[in-house]
C-alpha atoms as a PDB file:
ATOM      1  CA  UNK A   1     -26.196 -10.780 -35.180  1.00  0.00           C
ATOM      2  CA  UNK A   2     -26.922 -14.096 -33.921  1.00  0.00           C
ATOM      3  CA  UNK A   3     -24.750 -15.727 -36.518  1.00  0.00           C
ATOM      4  CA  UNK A   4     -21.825 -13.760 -35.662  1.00  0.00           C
ATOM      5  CA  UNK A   5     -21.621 -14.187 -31.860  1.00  0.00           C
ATOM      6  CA  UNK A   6     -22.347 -18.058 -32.547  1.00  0.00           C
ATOM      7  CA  UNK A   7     -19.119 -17.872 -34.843  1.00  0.00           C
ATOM      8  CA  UNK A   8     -17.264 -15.987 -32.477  1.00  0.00           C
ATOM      9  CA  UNK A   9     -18.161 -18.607 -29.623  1.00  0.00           C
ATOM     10  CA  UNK A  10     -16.778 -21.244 -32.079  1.00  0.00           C
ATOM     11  CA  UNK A  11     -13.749 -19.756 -32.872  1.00  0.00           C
ATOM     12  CA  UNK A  12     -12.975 -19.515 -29.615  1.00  0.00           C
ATOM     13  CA  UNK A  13     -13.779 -22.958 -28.555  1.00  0.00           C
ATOM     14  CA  UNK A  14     -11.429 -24.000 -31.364  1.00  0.00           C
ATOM     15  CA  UNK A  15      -8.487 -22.465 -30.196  1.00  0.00           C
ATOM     16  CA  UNK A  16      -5.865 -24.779 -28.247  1.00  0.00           C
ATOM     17  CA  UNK A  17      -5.279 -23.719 -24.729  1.00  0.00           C
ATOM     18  CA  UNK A  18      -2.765 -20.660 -24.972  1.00  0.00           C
ATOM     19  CA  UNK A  19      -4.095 -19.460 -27.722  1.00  0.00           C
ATOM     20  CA  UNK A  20      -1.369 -20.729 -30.148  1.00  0.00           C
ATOM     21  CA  UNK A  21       1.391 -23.615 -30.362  1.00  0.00           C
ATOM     22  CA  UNK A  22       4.840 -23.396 -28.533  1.00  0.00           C
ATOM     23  CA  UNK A  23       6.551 -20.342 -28.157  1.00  0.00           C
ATOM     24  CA  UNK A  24       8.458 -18.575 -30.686  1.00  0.00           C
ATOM     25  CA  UNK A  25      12.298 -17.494 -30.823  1.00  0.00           C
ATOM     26  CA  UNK A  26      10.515 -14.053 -30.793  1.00  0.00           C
ATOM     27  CA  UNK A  27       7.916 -14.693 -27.946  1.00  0.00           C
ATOM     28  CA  UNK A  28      11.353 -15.307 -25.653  1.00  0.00           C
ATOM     29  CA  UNK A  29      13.025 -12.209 -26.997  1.00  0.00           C
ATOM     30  CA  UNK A  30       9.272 -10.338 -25.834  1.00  0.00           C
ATOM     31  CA  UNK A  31       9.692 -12.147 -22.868  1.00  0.00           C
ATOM     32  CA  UNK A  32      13.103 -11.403 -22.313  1.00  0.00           C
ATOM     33  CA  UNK A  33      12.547  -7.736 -22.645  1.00  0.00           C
ATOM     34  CA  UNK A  34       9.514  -7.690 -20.524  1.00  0.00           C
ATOM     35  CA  UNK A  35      11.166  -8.605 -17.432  1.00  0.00           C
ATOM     36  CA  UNK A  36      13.748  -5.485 -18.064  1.00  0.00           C
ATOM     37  CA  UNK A  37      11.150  -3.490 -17.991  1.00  0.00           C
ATOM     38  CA  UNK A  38       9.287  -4.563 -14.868  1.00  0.00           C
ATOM     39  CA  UNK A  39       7.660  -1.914 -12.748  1.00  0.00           C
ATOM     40  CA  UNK A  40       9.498  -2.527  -9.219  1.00  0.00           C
ATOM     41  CA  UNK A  41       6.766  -1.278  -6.702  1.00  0.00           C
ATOM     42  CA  UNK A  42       6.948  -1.127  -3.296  1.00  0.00           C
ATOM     43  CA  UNK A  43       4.490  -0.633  -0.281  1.00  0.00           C
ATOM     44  CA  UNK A  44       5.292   0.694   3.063  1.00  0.00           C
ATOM     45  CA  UNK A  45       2.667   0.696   5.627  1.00  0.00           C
ATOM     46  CA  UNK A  46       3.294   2.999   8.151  1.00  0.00           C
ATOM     47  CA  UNK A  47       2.468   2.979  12.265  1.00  0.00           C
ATOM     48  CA  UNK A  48      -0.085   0.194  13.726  1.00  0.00           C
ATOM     49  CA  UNK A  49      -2.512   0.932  10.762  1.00  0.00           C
ATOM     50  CA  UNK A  50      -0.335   0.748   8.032  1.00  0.00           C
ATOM     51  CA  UNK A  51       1.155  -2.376   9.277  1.00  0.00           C
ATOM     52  CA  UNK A  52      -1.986  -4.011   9.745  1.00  0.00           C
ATOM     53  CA  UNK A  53      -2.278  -3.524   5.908  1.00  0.00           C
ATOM     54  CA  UNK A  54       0.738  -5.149   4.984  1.00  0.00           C
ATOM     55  CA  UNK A  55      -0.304  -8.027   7.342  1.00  0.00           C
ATOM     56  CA  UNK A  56      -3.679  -8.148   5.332  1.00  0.00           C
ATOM     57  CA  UNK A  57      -1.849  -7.519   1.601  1.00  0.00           C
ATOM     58  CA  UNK A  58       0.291 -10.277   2.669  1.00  0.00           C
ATOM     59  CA  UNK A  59      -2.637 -12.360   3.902  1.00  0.00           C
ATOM     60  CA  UNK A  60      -3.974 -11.803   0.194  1.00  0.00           C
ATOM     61  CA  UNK A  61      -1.419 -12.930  -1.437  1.00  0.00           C
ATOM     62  CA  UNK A  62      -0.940  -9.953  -3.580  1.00  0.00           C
ATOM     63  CA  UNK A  63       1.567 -10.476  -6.564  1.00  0.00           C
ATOM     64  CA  UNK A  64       4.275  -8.529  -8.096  1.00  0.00           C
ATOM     65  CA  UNK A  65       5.289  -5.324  -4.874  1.00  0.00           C
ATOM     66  CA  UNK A  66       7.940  -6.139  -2.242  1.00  0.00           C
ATOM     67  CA  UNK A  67       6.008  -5.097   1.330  1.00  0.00           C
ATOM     68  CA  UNK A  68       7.778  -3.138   4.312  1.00  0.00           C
ATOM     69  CA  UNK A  69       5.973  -2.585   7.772  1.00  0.00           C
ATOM     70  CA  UNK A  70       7.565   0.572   9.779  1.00  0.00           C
ATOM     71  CA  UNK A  71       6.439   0.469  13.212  1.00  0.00           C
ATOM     72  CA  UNK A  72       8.169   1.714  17.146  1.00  0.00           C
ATOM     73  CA  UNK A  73       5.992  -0.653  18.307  1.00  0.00           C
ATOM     74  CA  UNK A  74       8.250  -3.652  19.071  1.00  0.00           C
ATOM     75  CA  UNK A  75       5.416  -6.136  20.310  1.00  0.00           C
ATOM     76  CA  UNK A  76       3.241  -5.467  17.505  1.00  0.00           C
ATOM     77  CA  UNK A  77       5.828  -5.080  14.599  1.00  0.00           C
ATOM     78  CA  UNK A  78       6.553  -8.675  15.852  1.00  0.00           C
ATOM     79  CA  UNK A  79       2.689 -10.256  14.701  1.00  0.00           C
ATOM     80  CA  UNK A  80       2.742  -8.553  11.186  1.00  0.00           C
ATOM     81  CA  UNK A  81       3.639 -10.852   8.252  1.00  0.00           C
ATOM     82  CA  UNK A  82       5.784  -8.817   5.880  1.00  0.00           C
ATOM     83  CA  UNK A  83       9.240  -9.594   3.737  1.00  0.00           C
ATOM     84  CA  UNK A  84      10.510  -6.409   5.277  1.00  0.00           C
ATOM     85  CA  UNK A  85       9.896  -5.174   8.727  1.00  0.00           C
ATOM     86  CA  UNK A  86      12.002  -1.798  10.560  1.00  0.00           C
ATOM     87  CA  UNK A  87      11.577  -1.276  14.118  1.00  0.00           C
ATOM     88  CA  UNK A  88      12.185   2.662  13.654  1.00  0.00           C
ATOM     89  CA  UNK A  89      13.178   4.948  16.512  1.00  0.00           C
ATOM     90  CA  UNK A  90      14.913   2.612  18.529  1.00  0.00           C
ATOM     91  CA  UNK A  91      17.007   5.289  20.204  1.00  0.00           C
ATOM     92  CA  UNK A  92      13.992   7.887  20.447  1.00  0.00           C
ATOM     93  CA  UNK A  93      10.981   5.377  21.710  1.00  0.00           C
ATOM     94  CA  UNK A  94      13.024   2.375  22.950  1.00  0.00           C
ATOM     95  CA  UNK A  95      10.566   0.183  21.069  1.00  0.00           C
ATOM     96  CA  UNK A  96       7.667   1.053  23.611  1.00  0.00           C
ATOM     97  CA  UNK A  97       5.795   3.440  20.628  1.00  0.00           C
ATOM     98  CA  UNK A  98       5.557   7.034  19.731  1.00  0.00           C
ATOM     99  CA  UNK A  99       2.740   7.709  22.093  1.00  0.00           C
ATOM    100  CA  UNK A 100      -0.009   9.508  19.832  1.00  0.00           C
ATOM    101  CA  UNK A 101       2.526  11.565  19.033  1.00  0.00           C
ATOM    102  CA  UNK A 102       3.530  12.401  15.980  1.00  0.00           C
ATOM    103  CA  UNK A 103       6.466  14.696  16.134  1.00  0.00           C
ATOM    104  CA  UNK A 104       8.281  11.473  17.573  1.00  0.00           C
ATOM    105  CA  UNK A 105       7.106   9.096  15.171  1.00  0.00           C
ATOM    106  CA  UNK A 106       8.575  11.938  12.348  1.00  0.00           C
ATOM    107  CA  UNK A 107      11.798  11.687  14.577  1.00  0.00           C
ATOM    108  CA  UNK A 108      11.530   7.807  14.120  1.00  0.00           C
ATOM    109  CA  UNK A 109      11.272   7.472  10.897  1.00  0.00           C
ATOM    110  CA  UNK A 110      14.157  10.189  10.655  1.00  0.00           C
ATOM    111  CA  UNK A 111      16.521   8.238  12.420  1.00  0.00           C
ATOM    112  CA  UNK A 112      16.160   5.080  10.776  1.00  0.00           C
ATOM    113  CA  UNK A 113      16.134   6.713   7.046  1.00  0.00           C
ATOM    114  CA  UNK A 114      18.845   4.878   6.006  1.00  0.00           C
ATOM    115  CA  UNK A 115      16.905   1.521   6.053  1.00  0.00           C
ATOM    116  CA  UNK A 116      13.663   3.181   4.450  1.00  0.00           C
ATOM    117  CA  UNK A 117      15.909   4.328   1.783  1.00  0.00           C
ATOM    118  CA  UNK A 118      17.636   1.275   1.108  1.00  0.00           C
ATOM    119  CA  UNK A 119      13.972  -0.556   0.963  1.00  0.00           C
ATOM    120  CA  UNK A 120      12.968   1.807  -1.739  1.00  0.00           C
ATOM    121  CA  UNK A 121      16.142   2.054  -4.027  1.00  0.00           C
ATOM    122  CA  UNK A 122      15.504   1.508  -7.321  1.00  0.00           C
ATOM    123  CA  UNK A 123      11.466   1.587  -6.777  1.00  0.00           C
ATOM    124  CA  UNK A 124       9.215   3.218  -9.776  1.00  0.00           C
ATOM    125  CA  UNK A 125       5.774   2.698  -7.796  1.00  0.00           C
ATOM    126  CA  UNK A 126       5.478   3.465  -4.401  1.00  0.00           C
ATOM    127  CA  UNK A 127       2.581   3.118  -1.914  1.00  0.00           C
ATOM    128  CA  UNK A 128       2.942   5.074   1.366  1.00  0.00           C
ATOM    129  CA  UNK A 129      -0.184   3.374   3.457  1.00  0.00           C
ATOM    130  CA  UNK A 130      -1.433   4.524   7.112  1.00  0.00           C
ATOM    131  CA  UNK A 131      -4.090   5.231   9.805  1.00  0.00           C
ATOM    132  CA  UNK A 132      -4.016   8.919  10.286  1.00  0.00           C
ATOM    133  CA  UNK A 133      -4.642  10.584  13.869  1.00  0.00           C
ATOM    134  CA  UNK A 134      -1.762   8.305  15.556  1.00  0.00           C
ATOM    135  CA  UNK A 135       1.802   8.728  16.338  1.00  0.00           C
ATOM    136  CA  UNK A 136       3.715   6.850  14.148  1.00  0.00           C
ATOM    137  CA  UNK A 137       1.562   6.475  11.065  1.00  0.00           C
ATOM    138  CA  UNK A 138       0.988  10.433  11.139  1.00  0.00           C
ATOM    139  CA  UNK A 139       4.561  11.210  11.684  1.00  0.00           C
ATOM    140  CA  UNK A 140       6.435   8.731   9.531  1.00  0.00           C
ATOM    141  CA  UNK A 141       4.153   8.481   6.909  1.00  0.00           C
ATOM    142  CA  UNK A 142       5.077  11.915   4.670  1.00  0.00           C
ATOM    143  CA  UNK A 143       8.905  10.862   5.436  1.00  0.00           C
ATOM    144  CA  UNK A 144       8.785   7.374   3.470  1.00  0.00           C
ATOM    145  CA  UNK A 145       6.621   9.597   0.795  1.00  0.00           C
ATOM    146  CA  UNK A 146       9.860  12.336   1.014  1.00  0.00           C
ATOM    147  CA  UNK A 147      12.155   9.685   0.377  1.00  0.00           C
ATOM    148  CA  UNK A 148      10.281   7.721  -2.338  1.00  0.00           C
ATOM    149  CA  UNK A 149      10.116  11.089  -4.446  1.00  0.00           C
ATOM    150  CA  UNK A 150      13.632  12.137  -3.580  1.00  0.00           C
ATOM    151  CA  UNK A 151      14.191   8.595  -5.334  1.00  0.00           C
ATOM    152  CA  UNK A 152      12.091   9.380  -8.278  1.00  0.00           C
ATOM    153  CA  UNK A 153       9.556   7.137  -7.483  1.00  0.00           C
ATOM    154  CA  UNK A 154       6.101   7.803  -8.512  1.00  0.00           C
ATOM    155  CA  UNK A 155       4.497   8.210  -4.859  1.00  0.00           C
ATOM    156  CA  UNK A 156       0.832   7.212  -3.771  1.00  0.00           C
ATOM    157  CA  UNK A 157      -0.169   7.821  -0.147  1.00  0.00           C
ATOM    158  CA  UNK A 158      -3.606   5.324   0.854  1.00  0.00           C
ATOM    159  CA  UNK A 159      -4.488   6.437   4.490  1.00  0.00           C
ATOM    160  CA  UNK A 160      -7.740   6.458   6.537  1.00  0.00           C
ATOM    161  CA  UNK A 161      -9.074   9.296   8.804  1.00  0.00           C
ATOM    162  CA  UNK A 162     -10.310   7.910  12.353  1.00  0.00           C
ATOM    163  CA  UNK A 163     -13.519   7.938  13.588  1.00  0.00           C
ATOM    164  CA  UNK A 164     -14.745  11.020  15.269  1.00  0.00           C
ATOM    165  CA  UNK A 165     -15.101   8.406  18.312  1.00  0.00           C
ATOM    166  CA  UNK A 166     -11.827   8.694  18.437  1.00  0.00           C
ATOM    167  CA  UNK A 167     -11.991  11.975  19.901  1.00  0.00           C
ATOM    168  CA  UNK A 168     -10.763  15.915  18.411  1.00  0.00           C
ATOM    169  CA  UNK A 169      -7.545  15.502  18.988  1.00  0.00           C
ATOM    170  CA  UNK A 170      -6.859  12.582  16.926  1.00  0.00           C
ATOM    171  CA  UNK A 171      -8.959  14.005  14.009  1.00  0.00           C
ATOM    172  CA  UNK A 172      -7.067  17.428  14.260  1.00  0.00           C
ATOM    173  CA  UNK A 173      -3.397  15.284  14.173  1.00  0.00           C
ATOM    174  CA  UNK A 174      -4.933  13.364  10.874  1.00  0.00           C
ATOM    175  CA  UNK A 175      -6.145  16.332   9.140  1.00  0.00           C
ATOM    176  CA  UNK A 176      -2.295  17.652   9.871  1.00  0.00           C
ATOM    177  CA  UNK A 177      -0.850  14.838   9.080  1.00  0.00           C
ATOM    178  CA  UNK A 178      -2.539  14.275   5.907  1.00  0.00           C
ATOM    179  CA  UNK A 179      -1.735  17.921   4.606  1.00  0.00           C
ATOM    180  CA  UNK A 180       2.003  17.267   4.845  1.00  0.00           C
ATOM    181  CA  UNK A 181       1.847  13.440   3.640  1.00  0.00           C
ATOM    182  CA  UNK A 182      -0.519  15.271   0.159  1.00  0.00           C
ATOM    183  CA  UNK A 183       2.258  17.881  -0.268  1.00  0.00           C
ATOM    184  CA  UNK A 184       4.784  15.016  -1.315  1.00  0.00           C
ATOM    185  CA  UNK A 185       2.769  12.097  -2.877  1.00  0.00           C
ATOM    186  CA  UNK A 186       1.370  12.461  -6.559  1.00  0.00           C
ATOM    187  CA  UNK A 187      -1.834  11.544  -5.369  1.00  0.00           C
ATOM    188  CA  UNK A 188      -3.684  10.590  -1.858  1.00  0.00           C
ATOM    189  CA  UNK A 189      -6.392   8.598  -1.785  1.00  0.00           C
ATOM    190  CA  UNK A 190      -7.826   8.755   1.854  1.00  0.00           C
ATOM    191  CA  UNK A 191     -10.524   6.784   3.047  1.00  0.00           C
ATOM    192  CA  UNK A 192     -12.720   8.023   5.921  1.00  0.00           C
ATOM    193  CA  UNK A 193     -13.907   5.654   8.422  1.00  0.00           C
ATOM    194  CA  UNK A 194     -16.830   7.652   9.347  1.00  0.00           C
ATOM    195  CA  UNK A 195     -18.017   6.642   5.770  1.00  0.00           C
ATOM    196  CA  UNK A 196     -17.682   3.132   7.097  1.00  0.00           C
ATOM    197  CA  UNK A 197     -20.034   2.897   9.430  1.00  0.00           C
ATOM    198  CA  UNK A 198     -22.406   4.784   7.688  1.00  0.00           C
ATOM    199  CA  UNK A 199     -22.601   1.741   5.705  1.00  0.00           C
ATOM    200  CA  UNK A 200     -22.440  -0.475   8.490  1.00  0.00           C
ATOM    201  CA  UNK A 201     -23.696   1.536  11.161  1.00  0.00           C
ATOM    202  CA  UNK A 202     -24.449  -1.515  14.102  1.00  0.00           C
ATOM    203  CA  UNK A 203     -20.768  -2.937  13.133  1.00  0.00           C
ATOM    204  CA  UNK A 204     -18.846  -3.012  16.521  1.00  0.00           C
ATOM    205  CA  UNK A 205     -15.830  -0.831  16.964  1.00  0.00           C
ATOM    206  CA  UNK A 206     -13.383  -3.580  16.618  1.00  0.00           C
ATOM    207  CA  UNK A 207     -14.875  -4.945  13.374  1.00  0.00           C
ATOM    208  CA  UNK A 208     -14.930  -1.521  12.072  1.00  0.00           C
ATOM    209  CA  UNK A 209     -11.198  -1.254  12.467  1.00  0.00           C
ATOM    210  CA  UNK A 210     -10.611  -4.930  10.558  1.00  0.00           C
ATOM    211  CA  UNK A 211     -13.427  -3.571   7.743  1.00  0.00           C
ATOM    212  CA  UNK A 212     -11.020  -0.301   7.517  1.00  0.00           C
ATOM    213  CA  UNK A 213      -7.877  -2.847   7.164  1.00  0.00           C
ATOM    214  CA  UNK A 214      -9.788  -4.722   4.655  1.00  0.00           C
ATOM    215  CA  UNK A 215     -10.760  -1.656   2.697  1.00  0.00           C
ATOM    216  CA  UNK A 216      -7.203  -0.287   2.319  1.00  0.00           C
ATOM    217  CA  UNK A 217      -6.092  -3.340   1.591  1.00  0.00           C
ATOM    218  CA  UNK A 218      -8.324  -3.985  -1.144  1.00  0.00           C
ATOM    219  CA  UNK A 219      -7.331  -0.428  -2.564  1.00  0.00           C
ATOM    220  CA  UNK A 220      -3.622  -1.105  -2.958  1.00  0.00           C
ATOM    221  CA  UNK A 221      -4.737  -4.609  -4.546  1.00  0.00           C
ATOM    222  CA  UNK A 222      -6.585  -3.372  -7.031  1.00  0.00           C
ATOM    223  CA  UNK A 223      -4.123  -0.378  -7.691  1.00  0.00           C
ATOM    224  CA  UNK A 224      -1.008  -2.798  -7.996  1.00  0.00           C
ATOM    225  CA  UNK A 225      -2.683  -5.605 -10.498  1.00  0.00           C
ATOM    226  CA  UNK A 226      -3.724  -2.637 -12.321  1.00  0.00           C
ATOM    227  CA  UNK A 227       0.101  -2.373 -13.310  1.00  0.00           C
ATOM    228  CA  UNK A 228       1.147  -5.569 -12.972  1.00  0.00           C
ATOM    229  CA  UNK A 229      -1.597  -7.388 -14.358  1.00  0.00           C
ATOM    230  CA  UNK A 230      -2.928  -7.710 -18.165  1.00  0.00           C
ATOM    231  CA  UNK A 231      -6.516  -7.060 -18.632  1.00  0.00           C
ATOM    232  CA  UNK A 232      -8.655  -6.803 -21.015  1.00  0.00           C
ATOM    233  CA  UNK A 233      -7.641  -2.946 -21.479  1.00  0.00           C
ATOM    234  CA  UNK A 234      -3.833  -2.412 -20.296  1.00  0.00           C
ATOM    235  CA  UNK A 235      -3.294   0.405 -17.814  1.00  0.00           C
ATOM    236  CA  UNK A 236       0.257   1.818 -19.187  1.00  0.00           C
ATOM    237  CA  UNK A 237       2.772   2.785 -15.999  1.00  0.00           C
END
């Protein structure tokens, strides 16, 4: 046994970097048709939480999805670092916010579904991402997902529930908020912030929030290089 993984160790060491010589006329044709076939995936993150996402995917540096922050937040649509940013609702919130509520961030979203749907044309993977429990993340959220699938994209939804600091009313909007955004999206993975501070439990309330950004983040990461990444076992789309 020794033998052979001493032989395999040399065999590799042998190889020139590459694993082979220049490129063949058949490695371009591969190459060629491998760009055709590209999965185009997109990520939307939805509300204050959602767009704090995209600032952290985009903070990352993560390869190979176009990002989109939706916010009626004027001011703070203007700090997040994306390659596509809506102001939504203009004409319903006058860029002042849906106020925790999220039958106006719905009407938002509505109004500006043009845009949304001309962000996720021709999309094969899409990532609906938001904090649950506010206005426009809760409202808007199962609308991108609605359009995504109308589109025929496959549809994830990544979302966090708040902490039950954050009083009953928030956690009653999340838990209805979620139910309609898991009715649309092939799957929902929902994180629970709760959980969080279980594992952290001294963390302050303002690092939680960050650690919550951080987590979703690192979801969608490791979701998207899944696809567009070769590993040592290849995830097929």
């Amino acid at each position: 046994m020794k033998s052979i993984i001493q032989e395999a160790i040399a065999t590799r060491e042998e190889r020139p970097p590459g694993g082979r010589g220049s490129p063949s006329a058949d490695d371009a044709e591969l190459a060629q048709l491998a760009e055709t076939l590209k999965v185009h995936i997109r990520v939307v993150g939805c509300g204050g939480g959602g767009s704090n996402t995209i600032n952290r995917c985009m903070e990352e540096g993560i390869q190979g999805a176009e990002m989109c922050a939706l916010n009626t937040d004027a001011k703070h649509l203007l700090m997040i670092h994306a390659s596509r940013k809506v102001l939504i609702g203009l004409r319903t919130t006058k860029g002042l916010g849906a106020g925790a509520r999220p039958e106006v961030g719905e009407e938002a979203a509505r109004e500006n579904e043009a845009e949304i749907r001309q962000f996720l044309q021709g999309a094969n993977l899409v990532f609906v991402t938001a904090g649950m429990g506010g206005g426009t993340g809760t409202g808007a959220a199962h609308v991108v997902a609605r359009i995504a699938k109308e589109q025929g994209a496959l549809t994830i939804g990544v979302v966090t529930l708040p902490f039950s600091g954050e009083g009953v009313a928030r956690m009653e909007a999340a838990l209805d908020g979620l139910e309609r955004l898991r009715r649309i999206c092939d799957t929902t993975i929902v994180i629970q912030n709760d959980k969080l501070l279980e594992l952290v439990p001294r963390m302050p309330l303002d690092a939680a929030f960050k650690l919550a950004d951080a987590v979703l983040m690192t979801g969608i990461k490791g979701l998207v290089e899944i696809v567009t990444r070769p590993g040592l076992v290849n995830l097929d789309y």
